[in-house]
N, C-alpha and C. Protein backbone atom coordinates (compact mmCIF):
# COMPACT_ATOMS: atom_id res chain seq x y z
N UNK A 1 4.91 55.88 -41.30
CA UNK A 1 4.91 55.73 -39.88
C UNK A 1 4.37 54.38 -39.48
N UNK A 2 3.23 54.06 -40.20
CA UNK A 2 2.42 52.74 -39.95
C UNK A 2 4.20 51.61 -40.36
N UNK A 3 4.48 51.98 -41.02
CA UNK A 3 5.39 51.13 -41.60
C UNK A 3 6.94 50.23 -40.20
N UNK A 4 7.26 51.79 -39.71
CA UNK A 4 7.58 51.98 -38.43
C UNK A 4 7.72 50.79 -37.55
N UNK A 5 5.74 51.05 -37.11
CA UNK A 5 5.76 50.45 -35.88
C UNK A 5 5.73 48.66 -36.24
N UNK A 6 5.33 48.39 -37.21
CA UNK A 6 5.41 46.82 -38.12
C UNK A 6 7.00 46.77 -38.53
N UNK A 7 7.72 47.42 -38.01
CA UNK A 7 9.21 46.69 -38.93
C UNK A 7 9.57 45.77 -37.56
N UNK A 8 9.76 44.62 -37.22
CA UNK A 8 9.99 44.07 -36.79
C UNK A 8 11.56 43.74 -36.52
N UNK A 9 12.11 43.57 -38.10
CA UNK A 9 13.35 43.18 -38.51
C UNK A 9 14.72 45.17 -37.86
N UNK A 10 13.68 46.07 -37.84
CA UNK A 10 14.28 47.21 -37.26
C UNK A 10 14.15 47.28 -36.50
N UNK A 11 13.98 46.65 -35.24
CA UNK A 11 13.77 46.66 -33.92
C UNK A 11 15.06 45.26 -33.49
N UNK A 12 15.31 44.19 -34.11
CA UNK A 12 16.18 43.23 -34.26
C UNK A 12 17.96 44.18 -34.05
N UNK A 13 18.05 44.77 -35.67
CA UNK A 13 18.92 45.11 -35.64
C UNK A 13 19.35 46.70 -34.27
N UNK A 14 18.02 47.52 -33.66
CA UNK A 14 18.38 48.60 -32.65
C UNK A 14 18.77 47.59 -31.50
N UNK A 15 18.15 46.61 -31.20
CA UNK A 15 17.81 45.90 -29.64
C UNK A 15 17.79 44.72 -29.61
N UNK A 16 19.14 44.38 -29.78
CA UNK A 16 19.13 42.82 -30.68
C UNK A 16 18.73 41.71 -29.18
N UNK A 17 19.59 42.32 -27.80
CA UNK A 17 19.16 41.70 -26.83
C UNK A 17 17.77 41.40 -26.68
N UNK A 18 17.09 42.71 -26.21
CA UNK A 18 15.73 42.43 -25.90
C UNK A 18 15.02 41.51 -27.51
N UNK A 19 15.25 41.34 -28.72
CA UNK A 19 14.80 40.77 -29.30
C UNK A 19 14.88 38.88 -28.55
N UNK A 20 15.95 38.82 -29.00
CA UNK A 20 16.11 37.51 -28.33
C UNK A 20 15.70 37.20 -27.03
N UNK A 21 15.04 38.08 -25.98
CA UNK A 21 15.08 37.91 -24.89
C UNK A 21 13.53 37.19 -24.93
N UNK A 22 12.68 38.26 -25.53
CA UNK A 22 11.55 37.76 -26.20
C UNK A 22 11.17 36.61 -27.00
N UNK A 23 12.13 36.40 -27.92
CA UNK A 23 11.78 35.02 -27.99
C UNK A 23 12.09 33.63 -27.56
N UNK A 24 13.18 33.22 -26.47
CA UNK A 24 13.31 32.59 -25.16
C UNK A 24 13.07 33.47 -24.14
N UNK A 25 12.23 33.51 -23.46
CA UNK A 25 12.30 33.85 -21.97
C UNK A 25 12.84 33.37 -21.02
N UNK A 26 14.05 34.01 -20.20
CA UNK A 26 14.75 33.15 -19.47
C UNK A 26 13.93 32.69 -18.42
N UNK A 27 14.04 31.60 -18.20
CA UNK A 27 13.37 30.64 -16.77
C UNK A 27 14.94 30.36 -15.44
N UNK A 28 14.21 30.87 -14.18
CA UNK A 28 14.98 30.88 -13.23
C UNK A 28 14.87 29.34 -12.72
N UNK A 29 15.81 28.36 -12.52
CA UNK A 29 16.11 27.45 -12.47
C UNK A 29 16.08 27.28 -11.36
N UNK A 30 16.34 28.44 -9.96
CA UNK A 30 16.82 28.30 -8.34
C UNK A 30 18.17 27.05 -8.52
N UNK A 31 18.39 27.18 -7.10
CA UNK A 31 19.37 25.96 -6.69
C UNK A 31 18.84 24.48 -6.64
N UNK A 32 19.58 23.49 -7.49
CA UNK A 32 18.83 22.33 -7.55
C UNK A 32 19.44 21.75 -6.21
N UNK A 33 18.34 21.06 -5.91
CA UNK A 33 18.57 20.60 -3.91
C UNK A 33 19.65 19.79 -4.23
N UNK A 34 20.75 19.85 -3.19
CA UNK A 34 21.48 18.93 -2.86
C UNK A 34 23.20 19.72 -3.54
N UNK A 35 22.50 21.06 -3.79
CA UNK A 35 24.34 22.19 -4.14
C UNK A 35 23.91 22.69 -3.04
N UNK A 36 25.10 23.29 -3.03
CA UNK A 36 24.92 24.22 -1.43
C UNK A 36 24.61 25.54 -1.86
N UNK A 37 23.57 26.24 -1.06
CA UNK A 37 22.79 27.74 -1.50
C UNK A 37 23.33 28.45 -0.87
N UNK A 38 22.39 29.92 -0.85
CA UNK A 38 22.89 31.08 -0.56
C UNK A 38 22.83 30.60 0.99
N UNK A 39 23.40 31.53 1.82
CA UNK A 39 22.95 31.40 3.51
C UNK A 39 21.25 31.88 3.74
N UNK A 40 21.24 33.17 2.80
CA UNK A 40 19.85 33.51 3.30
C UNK A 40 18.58 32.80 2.51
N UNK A 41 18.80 32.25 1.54
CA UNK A 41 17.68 31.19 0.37
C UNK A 41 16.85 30.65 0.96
N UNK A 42 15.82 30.42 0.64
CA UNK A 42 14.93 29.79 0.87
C UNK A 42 15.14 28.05 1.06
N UNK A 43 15.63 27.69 0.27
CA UNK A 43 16.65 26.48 0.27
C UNK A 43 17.73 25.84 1.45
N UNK A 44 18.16 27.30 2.01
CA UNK A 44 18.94 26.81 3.44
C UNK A 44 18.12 26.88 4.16
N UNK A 45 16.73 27.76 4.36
CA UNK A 45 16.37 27.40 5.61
C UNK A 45 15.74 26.28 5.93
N UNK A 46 14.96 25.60 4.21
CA UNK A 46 14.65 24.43 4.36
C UNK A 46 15.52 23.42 4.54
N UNK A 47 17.01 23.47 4.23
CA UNK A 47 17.69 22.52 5.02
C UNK A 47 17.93 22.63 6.45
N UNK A 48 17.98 23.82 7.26
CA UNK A 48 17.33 24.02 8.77
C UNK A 48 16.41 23.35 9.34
N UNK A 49 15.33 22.97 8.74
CA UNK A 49 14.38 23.33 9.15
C UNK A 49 14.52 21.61 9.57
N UNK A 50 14.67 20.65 8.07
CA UNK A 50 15.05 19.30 8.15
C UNK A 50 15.82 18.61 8.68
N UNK A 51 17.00 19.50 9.34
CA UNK A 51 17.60 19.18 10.29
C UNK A 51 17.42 19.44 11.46
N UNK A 52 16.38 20.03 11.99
CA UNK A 52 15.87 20.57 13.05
C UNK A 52 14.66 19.29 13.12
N UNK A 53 13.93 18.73 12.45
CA UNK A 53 13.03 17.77 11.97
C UNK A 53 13.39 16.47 12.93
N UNK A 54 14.87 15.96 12.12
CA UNK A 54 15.34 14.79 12.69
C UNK A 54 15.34 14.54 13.94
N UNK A 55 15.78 15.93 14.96
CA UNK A 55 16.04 15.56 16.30
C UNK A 55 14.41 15.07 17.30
N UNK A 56 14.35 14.79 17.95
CA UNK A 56 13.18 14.19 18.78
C UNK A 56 12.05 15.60 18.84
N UNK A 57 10.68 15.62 18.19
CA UNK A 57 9.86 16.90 18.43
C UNK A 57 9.09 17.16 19.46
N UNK A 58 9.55 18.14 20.35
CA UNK A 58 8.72 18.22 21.71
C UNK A 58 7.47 18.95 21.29
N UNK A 59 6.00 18.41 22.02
CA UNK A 59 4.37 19.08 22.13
C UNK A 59 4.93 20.63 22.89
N UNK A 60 3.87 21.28 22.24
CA UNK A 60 3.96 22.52 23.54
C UNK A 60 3.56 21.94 24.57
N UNK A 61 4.12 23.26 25.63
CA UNK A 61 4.16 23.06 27.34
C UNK A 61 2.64 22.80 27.53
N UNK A 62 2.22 21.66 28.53
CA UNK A 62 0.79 21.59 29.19
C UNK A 62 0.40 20.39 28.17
N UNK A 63 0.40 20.31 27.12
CA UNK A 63 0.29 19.20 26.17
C UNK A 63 -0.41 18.07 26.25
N UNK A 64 -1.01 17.05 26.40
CA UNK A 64 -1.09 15.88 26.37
C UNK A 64 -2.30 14.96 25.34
N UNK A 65 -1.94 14.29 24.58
CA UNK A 65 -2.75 13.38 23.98
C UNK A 65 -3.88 12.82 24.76
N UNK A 66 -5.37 13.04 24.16
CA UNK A 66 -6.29 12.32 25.04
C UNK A 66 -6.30 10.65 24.57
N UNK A 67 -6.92 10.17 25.90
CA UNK A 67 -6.66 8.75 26.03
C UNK A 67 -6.58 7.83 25.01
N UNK A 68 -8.25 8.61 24.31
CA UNK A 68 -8.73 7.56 23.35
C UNK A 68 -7.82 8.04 22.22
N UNK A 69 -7.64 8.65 21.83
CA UNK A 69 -6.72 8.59 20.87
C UNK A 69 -5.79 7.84 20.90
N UNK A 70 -4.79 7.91 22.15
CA UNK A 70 -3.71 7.28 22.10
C UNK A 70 -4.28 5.52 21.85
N UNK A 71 -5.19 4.94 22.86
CA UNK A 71 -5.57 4.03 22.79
C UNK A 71 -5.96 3.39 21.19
N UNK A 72 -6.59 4.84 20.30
CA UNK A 72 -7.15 4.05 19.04
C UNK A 72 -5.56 3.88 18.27
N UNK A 73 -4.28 4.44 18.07
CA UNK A 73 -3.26 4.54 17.79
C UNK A 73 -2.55 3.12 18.15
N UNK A 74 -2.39 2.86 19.41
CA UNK A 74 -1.46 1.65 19.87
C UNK A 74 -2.36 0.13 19.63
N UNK A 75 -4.43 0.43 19.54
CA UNK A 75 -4.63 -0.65 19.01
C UNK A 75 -4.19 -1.15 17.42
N UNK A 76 -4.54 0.39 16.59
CA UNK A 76 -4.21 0.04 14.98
C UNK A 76 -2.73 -0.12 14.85
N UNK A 77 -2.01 0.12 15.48
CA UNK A 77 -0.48 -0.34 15.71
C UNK A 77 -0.26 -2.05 15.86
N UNK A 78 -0.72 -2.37 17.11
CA UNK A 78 -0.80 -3.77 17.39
C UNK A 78 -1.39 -4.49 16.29
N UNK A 79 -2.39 -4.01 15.60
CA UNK A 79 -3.13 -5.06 14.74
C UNK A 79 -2.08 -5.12 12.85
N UNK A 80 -1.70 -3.80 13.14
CA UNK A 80 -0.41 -4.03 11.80
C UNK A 80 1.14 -4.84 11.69
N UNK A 81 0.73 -4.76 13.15
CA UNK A 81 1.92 -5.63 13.69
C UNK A 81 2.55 -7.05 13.34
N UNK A 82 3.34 -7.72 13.71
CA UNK A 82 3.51 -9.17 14.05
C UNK A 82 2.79 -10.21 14.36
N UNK A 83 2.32 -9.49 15.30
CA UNK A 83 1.58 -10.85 16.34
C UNK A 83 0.17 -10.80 16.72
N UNK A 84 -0.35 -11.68 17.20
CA UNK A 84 -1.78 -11.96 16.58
C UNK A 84 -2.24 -11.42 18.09
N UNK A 85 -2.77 -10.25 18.64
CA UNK A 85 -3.32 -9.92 19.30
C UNK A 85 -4.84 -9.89 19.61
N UNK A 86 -5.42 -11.03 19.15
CA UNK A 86 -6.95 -11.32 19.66
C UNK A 86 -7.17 -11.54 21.14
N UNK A 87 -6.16 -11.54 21.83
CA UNK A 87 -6.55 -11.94 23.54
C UNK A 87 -5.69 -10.94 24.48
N UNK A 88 -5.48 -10.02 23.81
CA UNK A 88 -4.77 -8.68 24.86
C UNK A 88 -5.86 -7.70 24.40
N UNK A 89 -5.58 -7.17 25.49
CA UNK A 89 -6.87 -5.57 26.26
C UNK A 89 -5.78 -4.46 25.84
N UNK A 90 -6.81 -3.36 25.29
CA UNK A 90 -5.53 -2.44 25.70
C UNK A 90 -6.08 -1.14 26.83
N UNK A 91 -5.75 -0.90 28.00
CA UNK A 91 -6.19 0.53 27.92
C UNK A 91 -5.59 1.63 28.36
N UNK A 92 -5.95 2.62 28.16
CA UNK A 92 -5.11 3.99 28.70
C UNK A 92 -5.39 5.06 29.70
N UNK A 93 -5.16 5.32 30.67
CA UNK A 93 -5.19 6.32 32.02
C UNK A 93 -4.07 7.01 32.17
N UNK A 94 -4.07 8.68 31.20
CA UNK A 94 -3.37 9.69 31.90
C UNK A 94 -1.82 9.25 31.26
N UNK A 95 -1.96 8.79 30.04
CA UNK A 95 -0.71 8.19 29.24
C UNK A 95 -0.15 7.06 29.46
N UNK A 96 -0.72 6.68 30.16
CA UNK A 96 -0.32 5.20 30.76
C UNK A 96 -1.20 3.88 30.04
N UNK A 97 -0.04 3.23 29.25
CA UNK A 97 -1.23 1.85 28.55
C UNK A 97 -0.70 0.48 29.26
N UNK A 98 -2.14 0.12 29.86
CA UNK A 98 -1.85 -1.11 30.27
C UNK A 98 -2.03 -2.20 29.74
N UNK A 99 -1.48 -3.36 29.32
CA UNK A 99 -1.64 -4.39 28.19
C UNK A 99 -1.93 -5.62 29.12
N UNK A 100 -3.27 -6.19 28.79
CA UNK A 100 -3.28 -7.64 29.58
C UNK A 100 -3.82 -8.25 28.56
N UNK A 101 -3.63 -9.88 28.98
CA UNK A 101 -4.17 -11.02 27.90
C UNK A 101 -3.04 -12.01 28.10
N UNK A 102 -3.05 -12.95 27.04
CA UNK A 102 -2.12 -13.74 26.50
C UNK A 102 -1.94 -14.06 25.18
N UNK A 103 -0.29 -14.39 25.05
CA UNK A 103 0.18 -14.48 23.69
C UNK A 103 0.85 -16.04 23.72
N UNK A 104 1.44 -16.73 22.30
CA UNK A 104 1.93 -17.70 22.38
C UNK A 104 3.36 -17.62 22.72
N UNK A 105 3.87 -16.63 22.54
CA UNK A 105 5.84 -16.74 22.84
C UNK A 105 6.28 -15.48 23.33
N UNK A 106 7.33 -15.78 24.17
CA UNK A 106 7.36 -14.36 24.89
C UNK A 106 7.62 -13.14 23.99
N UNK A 107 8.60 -13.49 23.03
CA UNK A 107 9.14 -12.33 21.74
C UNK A 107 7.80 -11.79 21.43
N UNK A 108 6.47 -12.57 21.65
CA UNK A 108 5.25 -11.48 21.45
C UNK A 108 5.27 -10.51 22.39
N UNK A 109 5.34 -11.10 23.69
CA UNK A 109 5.26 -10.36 24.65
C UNK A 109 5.65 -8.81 24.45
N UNK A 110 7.05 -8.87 24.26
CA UNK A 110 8.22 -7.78 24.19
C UNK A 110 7.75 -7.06 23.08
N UNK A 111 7.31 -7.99 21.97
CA UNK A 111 7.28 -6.77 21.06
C UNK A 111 5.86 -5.87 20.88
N UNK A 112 4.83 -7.10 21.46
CA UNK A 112 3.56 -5.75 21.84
C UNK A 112 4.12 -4.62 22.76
N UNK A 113 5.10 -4.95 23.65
CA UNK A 113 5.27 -3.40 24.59
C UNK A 113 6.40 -2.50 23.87
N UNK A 114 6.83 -3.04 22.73
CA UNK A 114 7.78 -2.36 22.04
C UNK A 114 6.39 -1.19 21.14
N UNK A 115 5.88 -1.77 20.72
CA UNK A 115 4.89 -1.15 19.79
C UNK A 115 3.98 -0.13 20.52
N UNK A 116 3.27 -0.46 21.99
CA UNK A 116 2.83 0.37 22.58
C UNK A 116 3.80 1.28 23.08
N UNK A 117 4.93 1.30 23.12
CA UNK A 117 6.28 2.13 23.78
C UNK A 117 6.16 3.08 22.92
N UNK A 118 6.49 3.02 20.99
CA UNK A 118 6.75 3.72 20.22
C UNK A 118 5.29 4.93 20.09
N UNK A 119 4.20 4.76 20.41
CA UNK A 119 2.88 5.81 20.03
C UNK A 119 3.19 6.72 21.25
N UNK A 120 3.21 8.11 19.64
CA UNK A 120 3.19 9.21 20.37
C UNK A 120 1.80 9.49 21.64
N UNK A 121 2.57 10.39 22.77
CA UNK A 121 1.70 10.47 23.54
C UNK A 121 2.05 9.47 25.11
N UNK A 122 2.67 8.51 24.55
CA UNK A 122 2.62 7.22 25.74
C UNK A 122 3.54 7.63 26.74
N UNK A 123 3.27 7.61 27.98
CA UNK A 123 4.43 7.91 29.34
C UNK A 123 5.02 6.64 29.57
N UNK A 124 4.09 5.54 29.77
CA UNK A 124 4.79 4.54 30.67
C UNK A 124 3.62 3.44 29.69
N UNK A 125 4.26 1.89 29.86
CA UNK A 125 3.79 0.62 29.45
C UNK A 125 3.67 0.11 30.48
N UNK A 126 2.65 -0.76 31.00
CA UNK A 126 2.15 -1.78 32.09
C UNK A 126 1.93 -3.01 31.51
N UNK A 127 2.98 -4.03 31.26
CA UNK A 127 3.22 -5.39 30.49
C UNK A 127 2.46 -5.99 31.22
N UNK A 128 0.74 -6.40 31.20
CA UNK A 128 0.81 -7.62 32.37
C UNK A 128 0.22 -8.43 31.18
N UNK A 129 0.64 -9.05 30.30
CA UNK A 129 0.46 -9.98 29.11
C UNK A 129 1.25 -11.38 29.65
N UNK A 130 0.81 -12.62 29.98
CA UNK A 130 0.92 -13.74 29.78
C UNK A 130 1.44 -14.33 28.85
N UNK A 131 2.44 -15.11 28.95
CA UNK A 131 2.76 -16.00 27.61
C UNK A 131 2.40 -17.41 27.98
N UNK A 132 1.25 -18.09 27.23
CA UNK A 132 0.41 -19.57 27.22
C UNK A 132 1.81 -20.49 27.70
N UNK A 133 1.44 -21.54 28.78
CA UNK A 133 2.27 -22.68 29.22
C UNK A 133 1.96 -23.41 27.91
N UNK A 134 3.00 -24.42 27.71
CA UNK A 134 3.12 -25.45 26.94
C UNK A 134 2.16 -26.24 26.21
N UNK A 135 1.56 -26.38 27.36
CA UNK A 135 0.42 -27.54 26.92
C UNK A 135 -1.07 -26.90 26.94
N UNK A 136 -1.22 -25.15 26.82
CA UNK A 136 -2.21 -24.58 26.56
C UNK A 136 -2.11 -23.94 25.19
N UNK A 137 -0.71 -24.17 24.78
CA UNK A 137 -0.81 -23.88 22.65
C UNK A 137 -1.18 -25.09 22.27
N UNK A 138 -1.68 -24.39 20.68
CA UNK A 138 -2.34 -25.46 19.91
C UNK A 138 -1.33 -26.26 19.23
N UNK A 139 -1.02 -27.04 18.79
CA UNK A 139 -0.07 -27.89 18.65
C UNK A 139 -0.16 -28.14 17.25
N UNK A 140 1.02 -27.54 16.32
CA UNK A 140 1.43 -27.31 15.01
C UNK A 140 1.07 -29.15 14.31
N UNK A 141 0.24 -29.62 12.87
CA UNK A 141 0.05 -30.67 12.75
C UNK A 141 1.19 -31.87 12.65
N UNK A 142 2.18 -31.69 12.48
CA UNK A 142 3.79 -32.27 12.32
C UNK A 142 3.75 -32.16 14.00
N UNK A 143 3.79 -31.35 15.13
CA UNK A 143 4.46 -31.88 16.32
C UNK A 143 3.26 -32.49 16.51
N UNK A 144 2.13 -32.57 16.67
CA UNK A 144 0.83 -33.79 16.94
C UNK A 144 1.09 -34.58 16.71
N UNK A 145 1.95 -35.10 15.83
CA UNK A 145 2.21 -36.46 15.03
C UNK A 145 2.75 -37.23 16.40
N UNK A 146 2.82 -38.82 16.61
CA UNK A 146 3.78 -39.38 17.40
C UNK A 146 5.09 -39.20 16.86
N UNK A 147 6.14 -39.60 17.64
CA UNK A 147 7.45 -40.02 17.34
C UNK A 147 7.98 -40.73 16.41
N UNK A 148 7.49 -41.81 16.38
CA UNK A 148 7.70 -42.77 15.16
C UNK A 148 6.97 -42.66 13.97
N UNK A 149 6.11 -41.73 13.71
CA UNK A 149 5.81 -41.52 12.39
C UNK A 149 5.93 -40.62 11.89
N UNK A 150 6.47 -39.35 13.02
CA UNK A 150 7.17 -38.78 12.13
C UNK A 150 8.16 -38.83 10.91
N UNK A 151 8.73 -38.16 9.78
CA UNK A 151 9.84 -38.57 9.11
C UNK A 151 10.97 -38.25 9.36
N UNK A 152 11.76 -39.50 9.28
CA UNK A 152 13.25 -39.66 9.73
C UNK A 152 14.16 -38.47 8.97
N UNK A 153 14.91 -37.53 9.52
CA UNK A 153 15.68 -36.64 7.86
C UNK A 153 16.85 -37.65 7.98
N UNK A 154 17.08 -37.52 6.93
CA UNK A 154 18.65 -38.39 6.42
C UNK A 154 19.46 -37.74 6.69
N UNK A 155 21.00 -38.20 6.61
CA UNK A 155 22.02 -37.84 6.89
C UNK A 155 22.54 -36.29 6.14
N UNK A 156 22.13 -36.38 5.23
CA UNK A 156 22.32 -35.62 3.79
C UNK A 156 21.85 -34.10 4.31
N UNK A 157 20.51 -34.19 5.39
CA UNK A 157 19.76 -33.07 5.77
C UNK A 157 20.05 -32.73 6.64
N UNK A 158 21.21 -32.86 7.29
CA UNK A 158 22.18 -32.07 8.49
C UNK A 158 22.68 -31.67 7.42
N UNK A 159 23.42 -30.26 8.35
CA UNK A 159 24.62 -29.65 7.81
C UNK A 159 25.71 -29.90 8.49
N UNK A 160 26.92 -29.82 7.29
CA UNK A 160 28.11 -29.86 7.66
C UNK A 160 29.04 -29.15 8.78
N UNK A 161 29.44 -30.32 9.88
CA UNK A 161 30.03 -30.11 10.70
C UNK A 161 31.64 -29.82 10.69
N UNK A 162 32.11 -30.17 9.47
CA UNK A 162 33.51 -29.94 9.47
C UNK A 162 33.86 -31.34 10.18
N UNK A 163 33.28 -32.26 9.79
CA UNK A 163 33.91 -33.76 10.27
C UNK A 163 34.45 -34.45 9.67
């Protein structure tokens, strides 16, 4: 009887399946993303869900971001930004950010209110940012130079006009 329950090789030949089953265990693979699944899978609803994702996400009703937040958001925004914002203010009242100071070129201008536009939370932008007159930028060391000592470019350093 002892003999029996140790035959191993007699259990092979009664139950040859379950032998083999035992020694691979099948592993469930699921649907690899990107075949199309069942309707009810877990897999479609996460493609639901990601397509539901993309479209614009509304706050619940009553909602609103407090100030400082928004404010600490659109400053660390501005400062990852483009443009060198050491002389604009920012602040916020009731979703509303108002931007004052001055910048060197207007494309700053636009694109600090592009950047405060994009933070969640924001209703409205109040652009009152300045762009410096002419002769209040600092003046790049090549345009300081006079006229005549600047260097002449040669002919060679135009491009071709088709002449």
């Amino acid at each position: 009887m002892a003999q029996r329950d140790n035959d191993s090789q007699g259990q092979e030949q009664r139950f040859p399946v379950r032998a083999r089953r035992m020694e691979r265990p099948v592993q469930d693979q699921g649907t690899p993303r990107g075949e199309p699944s069942r309707p009810g899978s877990y897999d479609a609803k996460l493609d639901r869900m990601e397509g539901r994702q993309r479209s614009p996400v509304r706050p619940p009703r009553g909602y609103q971001r407090a100030d400082d937040r928004i404010r600490e958001d659109v400053c660390e925004r501005l400062m990852d930004g483009p443009v060198d914002v050491g002389d604009v203010e920012v602040t916020v009242s009731n979703g509303e950010v108002t931007l004052i100071g001055t910048v060197e070129e207007r494309w700053q201008k636009r694109a600090i209110e592009d950047i405060a536009c994009n933070v969640r939370g924001v209703h409205d932008v109040h652009n009152r940012v300045r762009v410096k007159p002419m002769q209040d930028r600092p003046m790049t060391q090549e345009a300081s130079r006079p006229r005549d000592e600047q260097p002449q470019g040669t002919r060679d350093d135009q491009p071709y006009m088709g002449g």
